[in-house]
N, C-alpha and C. Protein backbone atom coordinates (compact mmCIF):
# COMPACT_ATOMS: atom_id res chain seq x y z
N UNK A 1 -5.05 -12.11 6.19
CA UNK A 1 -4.21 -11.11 6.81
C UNK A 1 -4.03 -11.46 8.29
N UNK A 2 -2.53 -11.20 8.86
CA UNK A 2 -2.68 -11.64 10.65
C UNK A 2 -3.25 -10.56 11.08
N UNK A 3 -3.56 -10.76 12.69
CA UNK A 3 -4.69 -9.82 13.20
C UNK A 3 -3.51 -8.90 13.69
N UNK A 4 -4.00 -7.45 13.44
CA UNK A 4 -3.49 -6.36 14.07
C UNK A 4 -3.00 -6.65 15.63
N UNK A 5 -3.80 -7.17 16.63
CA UNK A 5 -3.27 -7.87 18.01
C UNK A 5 -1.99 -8.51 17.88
N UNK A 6 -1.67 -9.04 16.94
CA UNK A 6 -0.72 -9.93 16.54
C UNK A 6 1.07 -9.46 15.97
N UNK A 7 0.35 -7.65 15.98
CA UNK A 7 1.60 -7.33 14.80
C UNK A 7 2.47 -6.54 15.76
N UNK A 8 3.74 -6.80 14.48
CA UNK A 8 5.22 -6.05 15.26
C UNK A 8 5.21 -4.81 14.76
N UNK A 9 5.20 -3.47 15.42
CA UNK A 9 4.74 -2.63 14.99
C UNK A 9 6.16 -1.86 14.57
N UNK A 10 6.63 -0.92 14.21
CA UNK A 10 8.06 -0.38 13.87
C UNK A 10 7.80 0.72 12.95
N UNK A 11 8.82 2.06 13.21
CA UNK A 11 8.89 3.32 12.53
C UNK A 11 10.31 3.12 11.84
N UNK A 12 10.19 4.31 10.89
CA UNK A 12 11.16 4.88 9.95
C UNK A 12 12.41 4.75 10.78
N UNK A 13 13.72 4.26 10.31
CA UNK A 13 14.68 4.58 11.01
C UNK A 13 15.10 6.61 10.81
N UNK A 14 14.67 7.26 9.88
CA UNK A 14 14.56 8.56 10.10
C UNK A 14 13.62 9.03 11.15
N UNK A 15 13.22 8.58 12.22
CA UNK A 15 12.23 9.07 12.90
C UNK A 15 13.10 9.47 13.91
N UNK A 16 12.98 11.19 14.55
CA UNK A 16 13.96 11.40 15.33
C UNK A 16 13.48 11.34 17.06
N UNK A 17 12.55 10.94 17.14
CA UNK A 17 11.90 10.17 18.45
C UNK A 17 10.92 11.20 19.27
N UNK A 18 10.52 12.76 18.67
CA UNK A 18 10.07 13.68 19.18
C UNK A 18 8.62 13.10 19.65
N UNK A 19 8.08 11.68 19.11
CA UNK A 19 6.88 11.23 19.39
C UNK A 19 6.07 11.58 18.10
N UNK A 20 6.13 12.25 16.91
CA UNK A 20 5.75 12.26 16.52
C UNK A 20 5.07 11.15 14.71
N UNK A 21 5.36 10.27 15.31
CA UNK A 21 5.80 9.40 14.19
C UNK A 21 4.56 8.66 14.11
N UNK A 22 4.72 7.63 12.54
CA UNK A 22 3.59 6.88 12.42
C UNK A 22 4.24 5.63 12.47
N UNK A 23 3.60 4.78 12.58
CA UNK A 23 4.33 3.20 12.97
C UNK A 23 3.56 2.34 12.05
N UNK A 24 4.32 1.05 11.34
CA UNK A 24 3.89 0.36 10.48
C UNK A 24 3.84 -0.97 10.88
N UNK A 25 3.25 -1.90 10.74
CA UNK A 25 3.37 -3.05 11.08
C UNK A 25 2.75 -4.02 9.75
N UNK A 26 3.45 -5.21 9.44
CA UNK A 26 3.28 -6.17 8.23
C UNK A 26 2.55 -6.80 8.57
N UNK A 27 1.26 -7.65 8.12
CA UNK A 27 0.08 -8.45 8.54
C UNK A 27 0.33 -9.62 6.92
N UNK A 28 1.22 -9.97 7.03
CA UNK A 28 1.18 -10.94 5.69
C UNK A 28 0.65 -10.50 4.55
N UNK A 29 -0.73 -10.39 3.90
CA UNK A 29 -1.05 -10.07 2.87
C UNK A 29 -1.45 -8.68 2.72
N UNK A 30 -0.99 -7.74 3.88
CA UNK A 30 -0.89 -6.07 3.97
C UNK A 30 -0.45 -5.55 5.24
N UNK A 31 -0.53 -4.38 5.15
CA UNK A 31 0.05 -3.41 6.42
C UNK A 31 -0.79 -2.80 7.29
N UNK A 32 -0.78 -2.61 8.21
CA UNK A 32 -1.46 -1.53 9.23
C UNK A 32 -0.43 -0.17 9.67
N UNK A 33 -0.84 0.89 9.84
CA UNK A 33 -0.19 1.79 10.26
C UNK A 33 -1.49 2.93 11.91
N UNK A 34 -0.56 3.32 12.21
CA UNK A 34 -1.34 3.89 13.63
C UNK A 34 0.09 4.95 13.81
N UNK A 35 -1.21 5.80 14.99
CA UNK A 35 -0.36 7.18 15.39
C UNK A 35 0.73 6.36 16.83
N UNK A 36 2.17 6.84 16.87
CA UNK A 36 2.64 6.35 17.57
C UNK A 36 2.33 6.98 18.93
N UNK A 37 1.74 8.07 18.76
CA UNK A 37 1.45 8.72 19.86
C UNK A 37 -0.12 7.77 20.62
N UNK A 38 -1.06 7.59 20.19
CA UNK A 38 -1.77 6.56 20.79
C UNK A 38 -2.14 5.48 20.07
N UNK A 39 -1.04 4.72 20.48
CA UNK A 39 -0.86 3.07 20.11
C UNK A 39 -2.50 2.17 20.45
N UNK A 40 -3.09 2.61 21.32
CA UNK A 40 -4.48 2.30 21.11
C UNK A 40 -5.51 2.57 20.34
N UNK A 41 -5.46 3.69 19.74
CA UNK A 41 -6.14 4.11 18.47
C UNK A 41 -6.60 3.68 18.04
N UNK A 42 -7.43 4.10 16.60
CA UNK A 42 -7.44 3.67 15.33
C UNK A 42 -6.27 3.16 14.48
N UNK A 43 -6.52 2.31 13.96
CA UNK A 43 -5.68 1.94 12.37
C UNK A 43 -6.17 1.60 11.40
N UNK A 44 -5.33 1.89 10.12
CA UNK A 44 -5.30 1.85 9.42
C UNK A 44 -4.80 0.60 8.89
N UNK A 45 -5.56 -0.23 7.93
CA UNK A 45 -5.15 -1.27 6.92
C UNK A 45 -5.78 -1.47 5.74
N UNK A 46 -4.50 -1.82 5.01
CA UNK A 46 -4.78 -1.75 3.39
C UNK A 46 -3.54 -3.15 2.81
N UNK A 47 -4.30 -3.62 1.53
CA UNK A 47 -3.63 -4.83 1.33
C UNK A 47 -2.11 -4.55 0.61
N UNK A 48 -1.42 -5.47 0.80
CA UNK A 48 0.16 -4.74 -0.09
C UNK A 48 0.19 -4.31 -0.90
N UNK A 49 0.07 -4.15 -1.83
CA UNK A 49 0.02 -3.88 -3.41
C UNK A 49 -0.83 -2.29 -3.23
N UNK A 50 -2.00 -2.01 -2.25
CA UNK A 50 -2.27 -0.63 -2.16
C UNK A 50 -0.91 0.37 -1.19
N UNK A 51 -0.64 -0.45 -0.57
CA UNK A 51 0.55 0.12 0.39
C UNK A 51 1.71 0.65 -0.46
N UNK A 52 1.95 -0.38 -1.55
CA UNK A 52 3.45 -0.28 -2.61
C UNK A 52 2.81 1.17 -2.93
N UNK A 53 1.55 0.86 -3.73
CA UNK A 53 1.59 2.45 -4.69
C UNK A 53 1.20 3.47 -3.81
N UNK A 54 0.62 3.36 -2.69
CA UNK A 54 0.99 4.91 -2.12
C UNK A 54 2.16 5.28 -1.79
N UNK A 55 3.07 4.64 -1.20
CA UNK A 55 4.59 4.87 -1.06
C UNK A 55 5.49 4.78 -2.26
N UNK A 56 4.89 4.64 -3.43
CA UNK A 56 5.64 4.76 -4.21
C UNK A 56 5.34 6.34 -4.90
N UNK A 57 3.99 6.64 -4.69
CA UNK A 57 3.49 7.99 -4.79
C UNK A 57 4.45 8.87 -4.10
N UNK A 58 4.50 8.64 -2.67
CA UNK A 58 5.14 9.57 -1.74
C UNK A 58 6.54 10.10 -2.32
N UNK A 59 7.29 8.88 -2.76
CA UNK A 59 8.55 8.75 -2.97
C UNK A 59 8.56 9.67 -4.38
N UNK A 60 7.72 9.55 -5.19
CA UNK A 60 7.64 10.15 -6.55
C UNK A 60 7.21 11.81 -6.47
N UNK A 61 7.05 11.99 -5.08
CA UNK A 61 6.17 13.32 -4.72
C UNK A 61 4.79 13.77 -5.22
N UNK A 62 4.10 12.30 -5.81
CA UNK A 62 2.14 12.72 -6.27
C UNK A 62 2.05 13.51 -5.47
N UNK A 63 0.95 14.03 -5.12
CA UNK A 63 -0.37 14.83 -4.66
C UNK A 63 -1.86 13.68 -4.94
């Protein structure tokens, strides 16, 4: 996976810029996501294939 230091980070083009958004960034063999509000934070990473099925959850409306 590339190192989080390394990544291009980018939100939803639905994000209407109130600051409240989460930001995603691609690391080759998975994603990281972080609060856009402090870009220094914590993040989050998980390998692709866990990323597909939670967003495919979201999209399906799971719980």
């Amino acid at each position: 996976m590339k190192r989080v230091d390394d990544a291009e980070w980018f939100k939803s083009s639905h994000s209407n810029g109130n600051g409240n958004c989460v930001e995603v960034a691609h690391l080759g063999a998975g994603v990281a996501v972080r609060d856009s509000k402090v870009q220094a934070g914590p993040v989050l990473t998980c390998a692709a294939g866990g990323w597909r099925a939670f967003i495919g959850s979201v999209v399906r409306g799971e719980r």
